[in-house]
C-alpha atoms as a PDB file:
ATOM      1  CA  UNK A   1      40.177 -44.711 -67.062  1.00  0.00           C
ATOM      2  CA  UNK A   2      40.447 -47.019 -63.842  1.00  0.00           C
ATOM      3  CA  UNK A   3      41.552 -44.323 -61.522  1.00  0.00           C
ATOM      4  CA  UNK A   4      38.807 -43.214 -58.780  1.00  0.00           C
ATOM      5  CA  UNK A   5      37.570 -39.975 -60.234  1.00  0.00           C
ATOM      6  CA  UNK A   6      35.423 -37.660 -58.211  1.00  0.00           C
ATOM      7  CA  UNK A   7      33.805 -34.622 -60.321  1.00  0.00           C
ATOM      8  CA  UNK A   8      32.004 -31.345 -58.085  1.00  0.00           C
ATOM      9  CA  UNK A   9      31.296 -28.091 -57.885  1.00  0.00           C
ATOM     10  CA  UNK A  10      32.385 -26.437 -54.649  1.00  0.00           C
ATOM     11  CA  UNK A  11      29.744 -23.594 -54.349  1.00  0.00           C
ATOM     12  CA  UNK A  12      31.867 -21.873 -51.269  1.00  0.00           C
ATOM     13  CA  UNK A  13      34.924 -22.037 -52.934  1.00  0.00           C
ATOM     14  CA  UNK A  14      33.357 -20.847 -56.571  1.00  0.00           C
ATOM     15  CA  UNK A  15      35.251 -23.841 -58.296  1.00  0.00           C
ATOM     16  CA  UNK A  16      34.558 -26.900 -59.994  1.00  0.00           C
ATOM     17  CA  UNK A  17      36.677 -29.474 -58.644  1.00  0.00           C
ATOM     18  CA  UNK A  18      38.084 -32.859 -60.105  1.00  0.00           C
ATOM     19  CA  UNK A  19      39.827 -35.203 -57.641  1.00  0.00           C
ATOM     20  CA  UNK A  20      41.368 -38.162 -58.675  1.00  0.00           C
ATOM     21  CA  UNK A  21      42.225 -40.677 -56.108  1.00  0.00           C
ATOM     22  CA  UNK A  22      41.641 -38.129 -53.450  1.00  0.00           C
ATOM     23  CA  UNK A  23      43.792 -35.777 -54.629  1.00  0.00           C
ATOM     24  CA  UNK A  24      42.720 -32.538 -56.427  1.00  0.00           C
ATOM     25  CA  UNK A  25      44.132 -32.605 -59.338  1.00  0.00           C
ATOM     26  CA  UNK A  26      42.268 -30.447 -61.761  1.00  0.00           C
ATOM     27  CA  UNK A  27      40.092 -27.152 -60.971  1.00  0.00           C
ATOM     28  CA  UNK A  28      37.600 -24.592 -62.621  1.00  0.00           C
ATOM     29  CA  UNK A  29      37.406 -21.242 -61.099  1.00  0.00           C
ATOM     30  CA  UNK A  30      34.163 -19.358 -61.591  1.00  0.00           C
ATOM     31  CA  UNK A  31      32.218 -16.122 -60.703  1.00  0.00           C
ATOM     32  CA  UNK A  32      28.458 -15.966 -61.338  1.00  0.00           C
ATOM     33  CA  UNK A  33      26.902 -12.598 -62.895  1.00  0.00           C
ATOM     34  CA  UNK A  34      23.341 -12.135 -63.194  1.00  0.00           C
ATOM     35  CA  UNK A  35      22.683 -15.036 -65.924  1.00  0.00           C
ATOM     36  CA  UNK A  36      25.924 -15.895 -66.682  1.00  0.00           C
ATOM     37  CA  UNK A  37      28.750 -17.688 -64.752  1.00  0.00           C
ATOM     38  CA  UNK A  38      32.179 -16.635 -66.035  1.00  0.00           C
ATOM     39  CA  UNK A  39      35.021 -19.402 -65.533  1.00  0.00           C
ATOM     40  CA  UNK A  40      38.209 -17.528 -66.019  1.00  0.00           C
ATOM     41  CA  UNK A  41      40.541 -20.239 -65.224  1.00  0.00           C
ATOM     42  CA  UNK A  42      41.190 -23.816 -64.917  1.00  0.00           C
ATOM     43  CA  UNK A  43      44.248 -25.584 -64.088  1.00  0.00           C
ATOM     44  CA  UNK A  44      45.252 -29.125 -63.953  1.00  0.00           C
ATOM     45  CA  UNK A  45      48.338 -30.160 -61.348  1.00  0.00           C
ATOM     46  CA  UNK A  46      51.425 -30.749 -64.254  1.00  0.00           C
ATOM     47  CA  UNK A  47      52.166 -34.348 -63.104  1.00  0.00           C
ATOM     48  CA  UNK A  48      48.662 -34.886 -64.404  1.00  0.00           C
ATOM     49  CA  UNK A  49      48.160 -33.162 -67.356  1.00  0.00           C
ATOM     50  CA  UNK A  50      47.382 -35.181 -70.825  1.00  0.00           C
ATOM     51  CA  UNK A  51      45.236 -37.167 -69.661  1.00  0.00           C
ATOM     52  CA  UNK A  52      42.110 -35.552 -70.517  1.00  0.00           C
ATOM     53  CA  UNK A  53      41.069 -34.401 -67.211  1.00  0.00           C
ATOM     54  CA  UNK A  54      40.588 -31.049 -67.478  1.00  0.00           C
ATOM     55  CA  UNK A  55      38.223 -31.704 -70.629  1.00  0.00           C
ATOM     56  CA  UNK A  56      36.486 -34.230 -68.148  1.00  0.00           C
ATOM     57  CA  UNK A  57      36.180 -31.030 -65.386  1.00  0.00           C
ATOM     58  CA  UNK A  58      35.148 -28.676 -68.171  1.00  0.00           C
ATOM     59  CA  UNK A  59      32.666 -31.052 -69.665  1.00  0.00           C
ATOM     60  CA  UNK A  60      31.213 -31.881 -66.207  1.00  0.00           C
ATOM     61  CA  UNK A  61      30.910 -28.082 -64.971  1.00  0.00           C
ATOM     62  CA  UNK A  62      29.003 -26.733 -68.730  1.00  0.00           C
ATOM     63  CA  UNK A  63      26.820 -29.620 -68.225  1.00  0.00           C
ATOM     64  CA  UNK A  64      25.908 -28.603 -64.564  1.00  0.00           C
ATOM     65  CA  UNK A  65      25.302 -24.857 -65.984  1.00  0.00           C
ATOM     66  CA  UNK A  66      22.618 -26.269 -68.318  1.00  0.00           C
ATOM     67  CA  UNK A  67      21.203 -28.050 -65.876  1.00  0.00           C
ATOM     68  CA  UNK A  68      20.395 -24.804 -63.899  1.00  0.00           C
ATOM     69  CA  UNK A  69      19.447 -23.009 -66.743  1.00  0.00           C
ATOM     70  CA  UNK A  70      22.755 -20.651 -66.403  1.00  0.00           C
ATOM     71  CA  UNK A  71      24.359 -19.285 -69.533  1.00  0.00           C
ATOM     72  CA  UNK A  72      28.496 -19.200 -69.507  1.00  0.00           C
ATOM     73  CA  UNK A  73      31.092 -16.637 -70.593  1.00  0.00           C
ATOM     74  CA  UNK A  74      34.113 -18.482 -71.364  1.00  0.00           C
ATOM     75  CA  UNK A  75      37.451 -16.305 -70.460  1.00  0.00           C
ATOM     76  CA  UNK A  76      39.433 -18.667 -69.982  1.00  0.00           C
ATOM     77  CA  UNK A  77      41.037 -19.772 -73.236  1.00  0.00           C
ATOM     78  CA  UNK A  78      41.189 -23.786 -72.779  1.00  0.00           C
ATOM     79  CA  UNK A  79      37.126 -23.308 -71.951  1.00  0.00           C
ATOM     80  CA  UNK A  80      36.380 -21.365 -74.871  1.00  0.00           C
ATOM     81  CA  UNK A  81      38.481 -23.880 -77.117  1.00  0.00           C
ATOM     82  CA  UNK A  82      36.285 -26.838 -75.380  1.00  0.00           C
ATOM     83  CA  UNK A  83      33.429 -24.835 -76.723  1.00  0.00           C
ATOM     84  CA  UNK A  84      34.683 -24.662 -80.066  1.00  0.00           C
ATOM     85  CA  UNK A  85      35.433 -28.220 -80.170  1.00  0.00           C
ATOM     86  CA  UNK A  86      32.138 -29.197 -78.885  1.00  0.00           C
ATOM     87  CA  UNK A  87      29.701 -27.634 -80.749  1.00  0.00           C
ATOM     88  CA  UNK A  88      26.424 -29.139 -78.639  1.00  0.00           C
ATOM     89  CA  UNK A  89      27.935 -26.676 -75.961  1.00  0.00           C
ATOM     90  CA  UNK A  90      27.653 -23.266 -77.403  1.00  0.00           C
ATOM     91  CA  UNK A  91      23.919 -23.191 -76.806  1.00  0.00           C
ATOM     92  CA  UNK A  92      25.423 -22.030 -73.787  1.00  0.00           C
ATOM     93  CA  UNK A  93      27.075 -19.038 -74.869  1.00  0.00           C
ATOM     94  CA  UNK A  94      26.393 -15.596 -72.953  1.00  0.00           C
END
């Protein structure tokens, strides 16, 4: 992908955030508990969707929860099918 893609987590706003071109585009709501940080839902702006951005967003957020040592509770059904997909995520599983 050539477009300018911008992948963080926005600790005051409790979402991980994809921007593409300066835009937000693509978005992972979360709420942390204890151990575990819950992401209930992700969206991905329509005009935008198939092109495998939210997997990018969902990808980038599990692999900053291993990198703190966090543990995840997937409740959001496109997050738990990444997991599924991805087997060298569900070491992460709550």
């Amino acid at each position: 992908m050539t477009d300018n893609v911008q992948l963080l987590n926005n600790v005051s706003q409790q979402q991980y955030e994809l921007h593409l071109d300066g835009l937000l585009v693509s978005l992972a709501s979360y709420l942390e508990r204890g151990e575990v940080t819950v992401i209930p839902h992700t969206e991905t702006l329509p005009a935008y969707g198939g092109r495998g951005l939210a997997g990018r967003l969902v990808a980038f957020a599990l692999d900053d929860l291993r990198s703190r040592g966090r543990k995840l509770e997937p409740a959001c059904p496109f997050v738990a099918d990444f997991v599924r997909k991805h087997p060298d995520y569900q070491d992460l599983l709550a």
